[in-house]
Each structure stands twice: as structure tokens, then as C-alpha cells.
PDB file of N, CA and C in Angstrom:
ATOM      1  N   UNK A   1     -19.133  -8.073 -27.395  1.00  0.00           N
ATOM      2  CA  UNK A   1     -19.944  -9.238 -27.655  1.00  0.00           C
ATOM      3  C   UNK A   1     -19.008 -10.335 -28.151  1.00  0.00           C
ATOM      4  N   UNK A   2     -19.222 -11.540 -27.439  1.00  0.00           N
ATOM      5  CA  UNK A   2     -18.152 -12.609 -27.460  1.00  0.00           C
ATOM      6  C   UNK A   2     -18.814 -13.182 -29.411  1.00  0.00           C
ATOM      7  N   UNK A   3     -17.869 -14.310 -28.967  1.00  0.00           N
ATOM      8  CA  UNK A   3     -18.802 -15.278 -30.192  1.00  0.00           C
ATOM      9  C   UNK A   3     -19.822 -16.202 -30.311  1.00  0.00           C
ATOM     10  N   UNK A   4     -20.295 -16.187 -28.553  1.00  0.00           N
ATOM     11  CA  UNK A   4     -21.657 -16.477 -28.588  1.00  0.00           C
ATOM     12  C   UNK A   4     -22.597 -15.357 -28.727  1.00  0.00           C
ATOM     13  N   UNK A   5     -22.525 -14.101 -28.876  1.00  0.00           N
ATOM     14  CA  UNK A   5     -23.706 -13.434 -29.013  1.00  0.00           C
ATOM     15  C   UNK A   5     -23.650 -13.145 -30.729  1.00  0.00           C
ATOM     16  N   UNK A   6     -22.810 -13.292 -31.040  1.00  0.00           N
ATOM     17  CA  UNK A   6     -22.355 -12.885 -32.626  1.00  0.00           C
ATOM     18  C   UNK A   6     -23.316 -14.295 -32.836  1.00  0.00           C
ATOM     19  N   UNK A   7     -23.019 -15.449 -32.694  1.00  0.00           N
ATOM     20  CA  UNK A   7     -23.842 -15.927 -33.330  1.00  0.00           C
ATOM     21  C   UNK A   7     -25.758 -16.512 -32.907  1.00  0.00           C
ATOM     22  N   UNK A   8     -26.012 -16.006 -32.075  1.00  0.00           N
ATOM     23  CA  UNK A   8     -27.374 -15.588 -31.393  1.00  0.00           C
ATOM     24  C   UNK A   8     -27.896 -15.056 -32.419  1.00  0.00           C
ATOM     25  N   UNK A   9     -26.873 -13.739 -32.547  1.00  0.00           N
ATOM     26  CA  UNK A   9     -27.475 -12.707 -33.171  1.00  0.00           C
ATOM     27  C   UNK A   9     -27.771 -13.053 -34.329  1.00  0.00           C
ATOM     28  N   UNK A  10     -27.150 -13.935 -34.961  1.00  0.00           N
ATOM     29  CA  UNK A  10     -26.956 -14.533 -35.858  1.00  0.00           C
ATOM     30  C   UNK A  10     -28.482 -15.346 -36.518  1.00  0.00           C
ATOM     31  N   UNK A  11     -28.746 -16.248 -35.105  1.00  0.00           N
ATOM     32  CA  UNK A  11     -29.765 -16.882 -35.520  1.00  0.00           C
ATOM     33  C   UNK A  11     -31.030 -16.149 -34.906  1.00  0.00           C
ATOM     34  N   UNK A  12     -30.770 -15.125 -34.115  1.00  0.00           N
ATOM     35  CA  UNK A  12     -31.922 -14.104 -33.921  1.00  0.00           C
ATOM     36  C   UNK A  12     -33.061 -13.852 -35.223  1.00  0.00           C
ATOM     37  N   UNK A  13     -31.589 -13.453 -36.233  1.00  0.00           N
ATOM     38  CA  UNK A  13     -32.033 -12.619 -37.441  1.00  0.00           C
ATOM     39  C   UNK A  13     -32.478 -13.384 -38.171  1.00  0.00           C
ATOM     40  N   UNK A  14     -31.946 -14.844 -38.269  1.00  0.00           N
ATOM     41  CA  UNK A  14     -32.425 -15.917 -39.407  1.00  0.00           C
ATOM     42  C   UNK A  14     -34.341 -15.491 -38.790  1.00  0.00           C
ATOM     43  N   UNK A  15     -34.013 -16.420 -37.497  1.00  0.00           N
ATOM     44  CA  UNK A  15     -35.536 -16.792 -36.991  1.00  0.00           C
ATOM     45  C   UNK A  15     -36.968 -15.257 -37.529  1.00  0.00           C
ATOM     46  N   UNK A  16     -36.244 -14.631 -36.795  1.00  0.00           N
ATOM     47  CA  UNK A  16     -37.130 -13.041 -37.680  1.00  0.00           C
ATOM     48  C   UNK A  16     -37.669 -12.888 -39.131  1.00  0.00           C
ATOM     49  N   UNK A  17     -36.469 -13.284 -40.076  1.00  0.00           N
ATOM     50  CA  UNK A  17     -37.019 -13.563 -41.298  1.00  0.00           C
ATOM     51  C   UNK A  17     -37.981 -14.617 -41.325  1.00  0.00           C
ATOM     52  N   UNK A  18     -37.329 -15.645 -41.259  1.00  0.00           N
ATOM     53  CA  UNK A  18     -38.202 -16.900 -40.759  1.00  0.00           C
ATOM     54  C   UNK A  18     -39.831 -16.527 -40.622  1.00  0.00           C
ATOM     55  N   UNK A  19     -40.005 -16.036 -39.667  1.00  0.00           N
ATOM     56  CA  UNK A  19     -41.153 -15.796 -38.940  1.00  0.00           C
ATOM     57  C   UNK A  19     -41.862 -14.850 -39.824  1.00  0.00           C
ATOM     58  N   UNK A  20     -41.601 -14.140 -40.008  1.00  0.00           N
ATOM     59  CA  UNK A  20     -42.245 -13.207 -41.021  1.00  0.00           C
ATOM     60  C   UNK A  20     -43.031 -13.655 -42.465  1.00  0.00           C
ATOM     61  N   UNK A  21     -41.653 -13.981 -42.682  1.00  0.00           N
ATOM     62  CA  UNK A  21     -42.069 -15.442 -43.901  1.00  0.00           C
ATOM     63  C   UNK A  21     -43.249 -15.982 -43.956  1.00  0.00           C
ATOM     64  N   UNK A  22     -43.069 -16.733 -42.776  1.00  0.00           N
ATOM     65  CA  UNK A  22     -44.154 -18.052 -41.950  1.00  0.00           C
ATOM     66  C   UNK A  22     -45.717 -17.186 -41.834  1.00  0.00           C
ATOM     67  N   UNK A  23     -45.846 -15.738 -41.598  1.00  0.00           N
ATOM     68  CA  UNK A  23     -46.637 -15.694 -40.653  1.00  0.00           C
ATOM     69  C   UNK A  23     -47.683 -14.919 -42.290  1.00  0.00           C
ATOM     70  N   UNK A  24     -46.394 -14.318 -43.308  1.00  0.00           N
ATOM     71  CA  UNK A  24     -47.344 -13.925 -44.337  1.00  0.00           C
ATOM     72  C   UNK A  24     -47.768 -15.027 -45.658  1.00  0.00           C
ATOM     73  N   UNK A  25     -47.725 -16.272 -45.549  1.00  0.00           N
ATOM     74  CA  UNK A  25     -47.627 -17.300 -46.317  1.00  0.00           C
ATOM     75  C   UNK A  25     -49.055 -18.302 -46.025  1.00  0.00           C
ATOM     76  N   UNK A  26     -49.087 -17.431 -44.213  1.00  0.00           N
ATOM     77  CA  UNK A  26     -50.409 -18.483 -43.637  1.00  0.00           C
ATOM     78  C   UNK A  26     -52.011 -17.915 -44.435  1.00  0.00           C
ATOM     79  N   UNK A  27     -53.141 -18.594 -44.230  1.00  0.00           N
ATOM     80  CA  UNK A  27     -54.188 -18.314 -44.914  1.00  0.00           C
ATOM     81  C   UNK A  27     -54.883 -17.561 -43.568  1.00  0.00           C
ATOM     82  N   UNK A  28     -56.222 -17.200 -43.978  1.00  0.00           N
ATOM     83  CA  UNK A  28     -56.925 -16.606 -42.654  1.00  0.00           C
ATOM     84  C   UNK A  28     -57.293 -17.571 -41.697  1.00  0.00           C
ATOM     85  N   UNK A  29     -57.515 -18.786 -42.143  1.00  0.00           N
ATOM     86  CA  UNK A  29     -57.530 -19.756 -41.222  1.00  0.00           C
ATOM     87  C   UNK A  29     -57.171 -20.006 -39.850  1.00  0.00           C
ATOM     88  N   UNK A  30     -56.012 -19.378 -40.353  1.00  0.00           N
ATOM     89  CA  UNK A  30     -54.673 -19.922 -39.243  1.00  0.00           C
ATOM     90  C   UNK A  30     -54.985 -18.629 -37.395  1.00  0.00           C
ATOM     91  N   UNK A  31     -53.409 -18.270 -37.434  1.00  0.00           N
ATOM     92  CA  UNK A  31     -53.615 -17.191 -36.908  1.00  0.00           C
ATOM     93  C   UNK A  31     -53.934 -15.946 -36.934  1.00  0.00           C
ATOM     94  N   UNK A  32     -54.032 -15.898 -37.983  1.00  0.00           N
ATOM     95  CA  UNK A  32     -53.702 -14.275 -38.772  1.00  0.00           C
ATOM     96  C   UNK A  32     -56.235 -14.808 -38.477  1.00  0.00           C
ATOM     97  N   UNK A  33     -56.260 -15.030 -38.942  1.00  0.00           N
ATOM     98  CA  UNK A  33     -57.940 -15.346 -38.785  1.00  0.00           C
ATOM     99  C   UNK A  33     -58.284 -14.945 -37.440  1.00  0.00           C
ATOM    100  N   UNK A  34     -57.508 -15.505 -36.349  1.00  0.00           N
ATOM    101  CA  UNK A  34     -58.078 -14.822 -35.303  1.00  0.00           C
ATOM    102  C   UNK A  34     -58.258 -13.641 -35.149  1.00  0.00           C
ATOM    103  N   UNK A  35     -57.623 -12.837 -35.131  1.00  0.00           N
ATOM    104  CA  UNK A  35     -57.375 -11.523 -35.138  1.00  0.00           C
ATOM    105  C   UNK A  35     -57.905 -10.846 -35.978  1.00  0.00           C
ATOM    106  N   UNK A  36     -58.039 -11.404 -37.186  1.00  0.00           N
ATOM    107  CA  UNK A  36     -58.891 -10.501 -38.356  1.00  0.00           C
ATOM    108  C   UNK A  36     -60.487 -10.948 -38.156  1.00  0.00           C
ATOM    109  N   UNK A  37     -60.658 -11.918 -37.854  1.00  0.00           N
ATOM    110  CA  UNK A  37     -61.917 -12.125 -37.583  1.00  0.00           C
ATOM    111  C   UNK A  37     -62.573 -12.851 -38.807  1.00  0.00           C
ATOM    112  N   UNK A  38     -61.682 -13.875 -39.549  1.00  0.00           N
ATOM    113  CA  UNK A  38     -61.947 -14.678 -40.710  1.00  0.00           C
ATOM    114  C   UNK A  38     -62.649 -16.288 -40.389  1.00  0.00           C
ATOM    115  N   UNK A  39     -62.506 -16.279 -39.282  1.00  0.00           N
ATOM    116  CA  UNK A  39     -62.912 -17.826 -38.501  1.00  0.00           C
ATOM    117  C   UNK A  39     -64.556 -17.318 -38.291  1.00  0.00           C
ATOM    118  N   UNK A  40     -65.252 -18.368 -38.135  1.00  0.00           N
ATOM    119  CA  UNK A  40     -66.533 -18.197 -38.122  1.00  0.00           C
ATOM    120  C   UNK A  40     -66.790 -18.802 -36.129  1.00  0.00           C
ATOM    121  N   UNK A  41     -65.667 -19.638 -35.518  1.00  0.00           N
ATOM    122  CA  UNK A  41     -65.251 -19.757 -34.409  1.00  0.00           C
ATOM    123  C   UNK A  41     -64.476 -18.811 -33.629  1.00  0.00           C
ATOM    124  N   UNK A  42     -64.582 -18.814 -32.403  1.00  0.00           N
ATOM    125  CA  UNK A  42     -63.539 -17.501 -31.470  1.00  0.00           C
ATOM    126  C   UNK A  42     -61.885 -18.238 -31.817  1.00  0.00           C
ATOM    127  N   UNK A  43     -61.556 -19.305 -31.329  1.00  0.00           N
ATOM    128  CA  UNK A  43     -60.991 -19.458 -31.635  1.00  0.00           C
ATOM    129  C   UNK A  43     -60.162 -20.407 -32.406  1.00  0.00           C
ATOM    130  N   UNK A  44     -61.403 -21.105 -33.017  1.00  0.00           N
ATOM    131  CA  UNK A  44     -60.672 -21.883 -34.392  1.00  0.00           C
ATOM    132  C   UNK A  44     -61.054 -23.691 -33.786  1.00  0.00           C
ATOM    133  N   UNK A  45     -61.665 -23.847 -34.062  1.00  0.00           N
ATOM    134  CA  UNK A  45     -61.892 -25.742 -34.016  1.00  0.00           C
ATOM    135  C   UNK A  45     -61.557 -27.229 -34.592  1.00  0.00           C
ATOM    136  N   UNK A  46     -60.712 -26.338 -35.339  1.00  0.00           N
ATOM    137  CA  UNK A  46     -59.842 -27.492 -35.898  1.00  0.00           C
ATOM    138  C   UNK A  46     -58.240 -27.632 -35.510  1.00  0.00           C
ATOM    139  N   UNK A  47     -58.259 -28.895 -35.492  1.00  0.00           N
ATOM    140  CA  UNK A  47     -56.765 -28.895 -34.951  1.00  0.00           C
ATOM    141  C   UNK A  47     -55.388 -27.736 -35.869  1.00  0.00           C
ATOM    142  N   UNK A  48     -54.476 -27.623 -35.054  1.00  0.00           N
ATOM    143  CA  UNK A  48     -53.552 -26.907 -36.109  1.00  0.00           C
ATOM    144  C   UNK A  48     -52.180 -27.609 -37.134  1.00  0.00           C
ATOM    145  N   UNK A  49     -52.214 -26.779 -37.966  1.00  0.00           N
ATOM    146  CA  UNK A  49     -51.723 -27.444 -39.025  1.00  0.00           C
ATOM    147  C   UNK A  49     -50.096 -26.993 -38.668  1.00  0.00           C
ATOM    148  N   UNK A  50     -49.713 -27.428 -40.044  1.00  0.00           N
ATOM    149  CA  UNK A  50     -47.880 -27.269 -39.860  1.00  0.00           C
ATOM    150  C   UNK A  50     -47.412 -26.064 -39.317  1.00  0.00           C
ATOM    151  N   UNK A  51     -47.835 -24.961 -40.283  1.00  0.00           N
ATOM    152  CA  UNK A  51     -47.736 -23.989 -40.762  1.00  0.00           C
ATOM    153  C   UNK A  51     -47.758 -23.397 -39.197  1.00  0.00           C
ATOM    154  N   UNK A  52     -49.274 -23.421 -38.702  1.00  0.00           N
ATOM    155  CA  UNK A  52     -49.432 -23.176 -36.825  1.00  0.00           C
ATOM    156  C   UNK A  52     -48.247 -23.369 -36.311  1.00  0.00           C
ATOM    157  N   UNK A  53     -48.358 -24.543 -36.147  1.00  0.00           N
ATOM    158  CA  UNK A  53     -47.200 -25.016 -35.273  1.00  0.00           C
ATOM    159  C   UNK A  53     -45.739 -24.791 -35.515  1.00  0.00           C
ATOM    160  N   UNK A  54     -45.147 -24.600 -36.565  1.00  0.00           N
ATOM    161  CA  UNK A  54     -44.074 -24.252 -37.014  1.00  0.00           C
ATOM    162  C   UNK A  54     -44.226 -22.309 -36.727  1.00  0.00           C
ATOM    163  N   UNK A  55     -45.030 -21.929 -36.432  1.00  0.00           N
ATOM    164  CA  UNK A  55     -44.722 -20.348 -35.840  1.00  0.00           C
ATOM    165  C   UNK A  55     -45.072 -20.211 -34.788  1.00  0.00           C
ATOM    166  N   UNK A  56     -45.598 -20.970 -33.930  1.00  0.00           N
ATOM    167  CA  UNK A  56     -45.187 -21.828 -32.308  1.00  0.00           C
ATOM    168  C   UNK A  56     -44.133 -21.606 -32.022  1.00  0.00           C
ATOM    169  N   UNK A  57     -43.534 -22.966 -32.456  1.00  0.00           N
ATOM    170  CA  UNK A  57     -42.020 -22.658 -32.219  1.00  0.00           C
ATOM    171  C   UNK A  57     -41.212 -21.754 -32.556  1.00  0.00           C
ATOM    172  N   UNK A  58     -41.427 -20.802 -33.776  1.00  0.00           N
ATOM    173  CA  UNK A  58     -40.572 -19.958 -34.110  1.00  0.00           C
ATOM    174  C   UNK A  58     -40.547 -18.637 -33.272  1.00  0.00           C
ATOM    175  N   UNK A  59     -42.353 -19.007 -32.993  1.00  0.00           N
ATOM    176  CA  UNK A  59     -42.055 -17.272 -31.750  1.00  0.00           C
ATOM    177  C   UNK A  59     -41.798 -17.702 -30.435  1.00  0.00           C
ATOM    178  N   UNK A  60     -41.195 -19.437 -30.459  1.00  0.00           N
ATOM    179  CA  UNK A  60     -41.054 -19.311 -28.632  1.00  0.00           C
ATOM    180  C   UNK A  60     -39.164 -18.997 -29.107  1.00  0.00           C
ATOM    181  N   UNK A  61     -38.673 -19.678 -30.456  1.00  0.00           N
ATOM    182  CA  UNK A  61     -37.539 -19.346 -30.149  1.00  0.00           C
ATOM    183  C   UNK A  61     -37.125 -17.857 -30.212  1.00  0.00           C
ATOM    184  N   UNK A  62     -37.767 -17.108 -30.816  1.00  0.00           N
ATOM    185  CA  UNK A  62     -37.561 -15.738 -30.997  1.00  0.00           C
ATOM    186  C   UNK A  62     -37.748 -15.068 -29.708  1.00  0.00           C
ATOM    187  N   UNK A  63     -38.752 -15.100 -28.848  1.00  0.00           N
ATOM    188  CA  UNK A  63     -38.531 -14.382 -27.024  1.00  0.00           C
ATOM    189  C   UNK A  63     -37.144 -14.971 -26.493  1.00  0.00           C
ATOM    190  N   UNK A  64     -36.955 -16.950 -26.699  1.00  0.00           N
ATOM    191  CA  UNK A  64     -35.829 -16.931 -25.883  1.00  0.00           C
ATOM    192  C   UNK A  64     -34.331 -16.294 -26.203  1.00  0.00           C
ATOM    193  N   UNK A  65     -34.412 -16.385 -27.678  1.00  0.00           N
ATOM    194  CA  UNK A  65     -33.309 -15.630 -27.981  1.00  0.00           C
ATOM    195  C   UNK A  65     -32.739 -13.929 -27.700  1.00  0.00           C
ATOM    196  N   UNK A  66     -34.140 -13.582 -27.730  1.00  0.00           N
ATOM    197  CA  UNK A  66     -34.239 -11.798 -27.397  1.00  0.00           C
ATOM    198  C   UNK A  66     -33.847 -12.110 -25.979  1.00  0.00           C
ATOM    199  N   UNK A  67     -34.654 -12.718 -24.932  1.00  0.00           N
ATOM    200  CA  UNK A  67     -33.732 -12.563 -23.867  1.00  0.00           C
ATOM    201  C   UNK A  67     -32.098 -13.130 -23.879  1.00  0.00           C
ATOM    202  N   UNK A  68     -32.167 -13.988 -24.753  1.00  0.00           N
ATOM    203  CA  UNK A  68     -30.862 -14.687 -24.264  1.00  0.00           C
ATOM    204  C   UNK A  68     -29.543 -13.162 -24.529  1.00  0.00           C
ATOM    205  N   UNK A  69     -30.262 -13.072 -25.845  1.00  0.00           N
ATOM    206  CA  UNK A  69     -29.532 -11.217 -26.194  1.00  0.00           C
ATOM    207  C   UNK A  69     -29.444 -10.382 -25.388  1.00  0.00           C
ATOM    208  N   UNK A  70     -30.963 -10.262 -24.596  1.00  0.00           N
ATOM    209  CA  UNK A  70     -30.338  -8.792 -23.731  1.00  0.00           C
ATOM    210  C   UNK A  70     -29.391  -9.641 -22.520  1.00  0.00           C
ATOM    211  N   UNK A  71     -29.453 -10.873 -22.020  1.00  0.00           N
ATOM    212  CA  UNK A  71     -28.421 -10.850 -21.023  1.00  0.00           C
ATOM    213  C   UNK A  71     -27.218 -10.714 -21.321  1.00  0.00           C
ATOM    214  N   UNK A  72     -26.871 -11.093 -22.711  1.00  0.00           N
ATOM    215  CA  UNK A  72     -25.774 -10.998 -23.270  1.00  0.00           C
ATOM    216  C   UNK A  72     -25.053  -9.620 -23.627  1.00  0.00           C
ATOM    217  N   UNK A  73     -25.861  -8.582 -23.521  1.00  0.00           N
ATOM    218  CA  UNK A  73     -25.138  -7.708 -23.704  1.00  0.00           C
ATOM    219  C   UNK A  73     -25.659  -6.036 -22.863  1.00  0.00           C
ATOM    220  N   UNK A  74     -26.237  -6.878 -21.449  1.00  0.00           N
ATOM    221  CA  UNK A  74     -26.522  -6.150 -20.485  1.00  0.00           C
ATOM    222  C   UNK A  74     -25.354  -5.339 -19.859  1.00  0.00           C
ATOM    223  N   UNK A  75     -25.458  -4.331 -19.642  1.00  0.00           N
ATOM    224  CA  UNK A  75     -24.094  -3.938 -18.966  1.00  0.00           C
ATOM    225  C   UNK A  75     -24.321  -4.128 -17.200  1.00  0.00           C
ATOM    226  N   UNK A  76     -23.204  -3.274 -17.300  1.00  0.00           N
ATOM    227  CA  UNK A  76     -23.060  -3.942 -15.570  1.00  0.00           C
ATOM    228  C   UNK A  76     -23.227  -2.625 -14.769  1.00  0.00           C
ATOM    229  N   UNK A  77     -23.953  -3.392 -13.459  1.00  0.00           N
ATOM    230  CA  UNK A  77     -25.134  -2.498 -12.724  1.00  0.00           C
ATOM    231  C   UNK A  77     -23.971  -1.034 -11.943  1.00  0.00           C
ATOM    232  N   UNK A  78     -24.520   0.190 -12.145  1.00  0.00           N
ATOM    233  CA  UNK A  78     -24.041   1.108 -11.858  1.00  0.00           C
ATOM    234  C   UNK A  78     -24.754   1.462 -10.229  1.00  0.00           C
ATOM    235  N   UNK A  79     -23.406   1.926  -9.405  1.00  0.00           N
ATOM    236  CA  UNK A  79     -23.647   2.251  -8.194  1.00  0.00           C
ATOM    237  C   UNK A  79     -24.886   3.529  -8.434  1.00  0.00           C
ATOM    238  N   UNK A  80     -25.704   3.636  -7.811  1.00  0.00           N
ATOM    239  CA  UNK A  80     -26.724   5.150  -7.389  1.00  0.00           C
ATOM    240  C   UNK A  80     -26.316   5.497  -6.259  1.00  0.00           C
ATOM    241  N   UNK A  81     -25.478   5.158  -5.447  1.00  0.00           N
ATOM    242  CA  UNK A  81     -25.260   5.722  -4.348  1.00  0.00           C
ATOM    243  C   UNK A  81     -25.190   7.448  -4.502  1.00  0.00           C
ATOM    244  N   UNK A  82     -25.814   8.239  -4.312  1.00  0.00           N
ATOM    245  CA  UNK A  82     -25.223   9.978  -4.272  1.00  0.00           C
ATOM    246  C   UNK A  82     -24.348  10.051  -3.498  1.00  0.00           C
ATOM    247  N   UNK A  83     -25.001   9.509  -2.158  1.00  0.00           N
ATOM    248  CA  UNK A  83     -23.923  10.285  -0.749  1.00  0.00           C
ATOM    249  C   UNK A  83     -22.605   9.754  -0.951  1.00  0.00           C
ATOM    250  N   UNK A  84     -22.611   8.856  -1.591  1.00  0.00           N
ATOM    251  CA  UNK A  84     -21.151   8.581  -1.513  1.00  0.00           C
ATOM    252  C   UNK A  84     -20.448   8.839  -2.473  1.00  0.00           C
ATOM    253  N   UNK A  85     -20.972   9.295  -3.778  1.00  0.00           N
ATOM    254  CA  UNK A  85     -20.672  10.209  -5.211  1.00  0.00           C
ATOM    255  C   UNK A  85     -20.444  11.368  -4.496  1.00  0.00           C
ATOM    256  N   UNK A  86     -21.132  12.056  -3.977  1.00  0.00           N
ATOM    257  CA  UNK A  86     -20.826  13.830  -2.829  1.00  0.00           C
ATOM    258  C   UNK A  86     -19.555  13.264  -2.390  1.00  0.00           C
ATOM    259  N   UNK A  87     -19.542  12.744  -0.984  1.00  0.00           N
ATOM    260  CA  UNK A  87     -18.696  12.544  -0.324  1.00  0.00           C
ATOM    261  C   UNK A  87     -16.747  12.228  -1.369  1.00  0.00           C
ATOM    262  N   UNK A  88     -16.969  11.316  -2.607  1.00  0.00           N
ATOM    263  CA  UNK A  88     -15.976  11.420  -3.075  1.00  0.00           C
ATOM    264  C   UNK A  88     -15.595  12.979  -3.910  1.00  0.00           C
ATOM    265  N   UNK A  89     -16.798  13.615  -3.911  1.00  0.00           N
ATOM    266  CA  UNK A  89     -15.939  14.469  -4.762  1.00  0.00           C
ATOM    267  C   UNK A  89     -15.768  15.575  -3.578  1.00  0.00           C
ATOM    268  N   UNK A  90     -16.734  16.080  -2.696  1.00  0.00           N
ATOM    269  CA  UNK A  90     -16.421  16.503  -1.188  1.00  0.00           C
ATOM    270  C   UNK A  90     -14.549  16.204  -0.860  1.00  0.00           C
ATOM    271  N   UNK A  91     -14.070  15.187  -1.437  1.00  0.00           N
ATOM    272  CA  UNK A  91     -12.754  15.159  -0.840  1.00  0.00           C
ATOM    273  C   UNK A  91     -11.758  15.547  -1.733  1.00  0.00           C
ATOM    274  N   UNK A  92     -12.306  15.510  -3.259  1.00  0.00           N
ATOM    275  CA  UNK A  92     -11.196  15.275  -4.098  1.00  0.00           C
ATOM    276  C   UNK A  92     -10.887  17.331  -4.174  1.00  0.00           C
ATOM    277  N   UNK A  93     -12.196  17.775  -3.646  1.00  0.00           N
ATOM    278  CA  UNK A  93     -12.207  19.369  -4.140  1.00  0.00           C
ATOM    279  C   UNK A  93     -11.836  19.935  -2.886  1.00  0.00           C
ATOM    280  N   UNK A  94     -12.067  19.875  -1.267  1.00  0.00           N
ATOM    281  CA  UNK A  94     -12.043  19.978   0.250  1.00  0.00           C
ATOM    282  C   UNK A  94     -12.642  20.758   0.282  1.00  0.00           C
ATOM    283  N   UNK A  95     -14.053  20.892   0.083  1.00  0.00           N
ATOM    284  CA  UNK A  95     -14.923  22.179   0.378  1.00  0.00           C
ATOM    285  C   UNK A  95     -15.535  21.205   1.363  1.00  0.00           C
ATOM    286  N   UNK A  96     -16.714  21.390   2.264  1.00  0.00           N
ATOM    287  CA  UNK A  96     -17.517  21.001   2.709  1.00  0.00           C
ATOM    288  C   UNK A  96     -18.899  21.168   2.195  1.00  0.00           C
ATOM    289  N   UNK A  97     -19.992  19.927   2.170  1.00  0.00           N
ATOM    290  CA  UNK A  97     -21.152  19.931   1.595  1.00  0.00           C
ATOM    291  C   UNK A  97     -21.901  20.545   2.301  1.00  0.00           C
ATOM    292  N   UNK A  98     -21.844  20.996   3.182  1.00  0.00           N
ATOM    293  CA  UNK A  98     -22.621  22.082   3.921  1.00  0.00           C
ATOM    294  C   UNK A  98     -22.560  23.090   4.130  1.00  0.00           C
ATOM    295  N   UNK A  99     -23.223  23.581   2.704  1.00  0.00           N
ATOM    296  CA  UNK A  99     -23.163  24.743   2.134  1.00  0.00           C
ATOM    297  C   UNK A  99     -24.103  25.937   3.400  1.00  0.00           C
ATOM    298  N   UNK A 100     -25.048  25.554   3.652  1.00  0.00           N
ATOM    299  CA  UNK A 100     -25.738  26.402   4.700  1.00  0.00           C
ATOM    300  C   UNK A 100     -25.441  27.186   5.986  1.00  0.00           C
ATOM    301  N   UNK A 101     -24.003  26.015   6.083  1.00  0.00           N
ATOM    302  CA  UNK A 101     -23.563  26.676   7.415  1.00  0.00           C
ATOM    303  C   UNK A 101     -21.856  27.378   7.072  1.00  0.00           C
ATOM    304  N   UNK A 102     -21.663  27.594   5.796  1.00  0.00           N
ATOM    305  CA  UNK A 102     -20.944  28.268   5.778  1.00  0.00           C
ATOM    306  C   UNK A 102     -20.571  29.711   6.218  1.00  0.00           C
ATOM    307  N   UNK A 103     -19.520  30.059   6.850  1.00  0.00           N
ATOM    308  CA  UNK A 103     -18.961  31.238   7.514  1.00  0.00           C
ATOM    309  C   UNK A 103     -18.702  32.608   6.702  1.00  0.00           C
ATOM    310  N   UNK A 104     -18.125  31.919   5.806  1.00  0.00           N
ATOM    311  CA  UNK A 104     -17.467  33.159   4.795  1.00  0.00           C
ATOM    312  C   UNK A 104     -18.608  33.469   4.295  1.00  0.00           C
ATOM    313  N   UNK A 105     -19.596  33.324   4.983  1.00  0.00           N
ATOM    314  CA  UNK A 105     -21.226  34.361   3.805  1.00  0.00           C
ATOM    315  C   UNK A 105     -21.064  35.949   3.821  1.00  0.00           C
ATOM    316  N   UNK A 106     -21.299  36.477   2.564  1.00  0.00           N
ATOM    317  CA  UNK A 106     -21.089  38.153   2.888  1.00  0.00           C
ATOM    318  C   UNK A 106     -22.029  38.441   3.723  1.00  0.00           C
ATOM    319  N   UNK A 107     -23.594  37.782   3.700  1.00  0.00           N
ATOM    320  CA  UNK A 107     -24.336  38.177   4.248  1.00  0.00           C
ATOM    321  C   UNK A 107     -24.072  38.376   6.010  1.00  0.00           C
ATOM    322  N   UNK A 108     -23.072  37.669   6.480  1.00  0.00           N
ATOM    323  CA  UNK A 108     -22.896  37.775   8.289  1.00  0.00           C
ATOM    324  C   UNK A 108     -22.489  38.830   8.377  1.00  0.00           C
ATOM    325  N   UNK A 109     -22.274  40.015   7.146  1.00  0.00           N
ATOM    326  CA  UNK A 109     -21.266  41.441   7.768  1.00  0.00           C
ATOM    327  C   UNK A 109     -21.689  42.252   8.459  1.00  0.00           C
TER     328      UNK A 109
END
């Protein structure tokens, strides 16, 4: 991880606290009301306050950063090829993969 993900990570972790912070500080009003079912509305009729909107933004920066993280420290795509995993080790050992039609079976005696 270069020194851009060091510091991602960096502000990953701020924003997390952050958010947490933010989200146990709010009243039932807010969001935390929807979900608990403290609004006497489905979903709330008054415009939103700071508090809203400031964990808006904090959970859009928190997805972009999680992705920005996993690209950052995605590894790099591994062949699945088999036949050609067989085939290299088929050469490195010189047996043949075709085991079925082998000769030397005791059973042909």
C-alpha cells in the first residue's frame, strides 16, 4: 500500500468515527426516527437539519472511500486456466494426463 492508501485509510477511519459520532448525537427526529418508528410521518416532513445532512455526506464519503480502498488494494487477477495448469505440470513431471489409457496397467496381464 502506497501513500495514497495509507492516507485513505487514514481518512477512512477519521470519517467512521465521525459518523458514528454524528449518527449517536442525532435525536429521533432525524434518521435514527425512521427506523425506530419515532416520527408520527413515514418519512419525516420537515425539511432536514444540519445534523441530516452532515451524515449525508459523511456516508456518501464513507462508500466512496471503501471503494476507493478496495481498488487500492485489490490484488491482481489470477489465471483459472486448469488445462493449462495440467499441461504445465504434464511437462515439468513427463507423465501423460491420460491416465485411462495407460499401458503399464497390471490389470492388461
Amino acid at each position: 500500500m502506497g501513500v495514497i492508501g495509507i492516507i485513505l485509510l487514514v481518512v477512512f477511519v477519521i470519517i467512521c468515527i465521525l459518523l458514528v459520532l454524528l449518527v449517536l448525537v442525532q435525536n429521533e427526529e432525524g434518521m435514527g426516527g425512521l427506523i425506530g418508528g419515532g416520527v408520527s410521518n413515514a418519512f419525516g416532513s420537515h425539511s432536514a437539519n444540519i445534523l441530516t445532512k452532515t451524515t449525508y455526506v459523511l456516508v456518501t464519503l464513507f462508500f466512496v472511500t471503501a471503494f476507493g480502498l478496495a481498488l487500492l488494494n485489490k490484488k491482481p487477477a489470477v489465471k483459472t486456466d486448469l488445462s493449462g495448469a495440467a499441461q504445465s505440470v504434464e511437462q515439468a513431471s513427463g507423465q501423460s494426463s491420460e491416465w485411462w489409457k495407460d499401458t503399464s496397467d497390471s490389470s492388461a496381464q
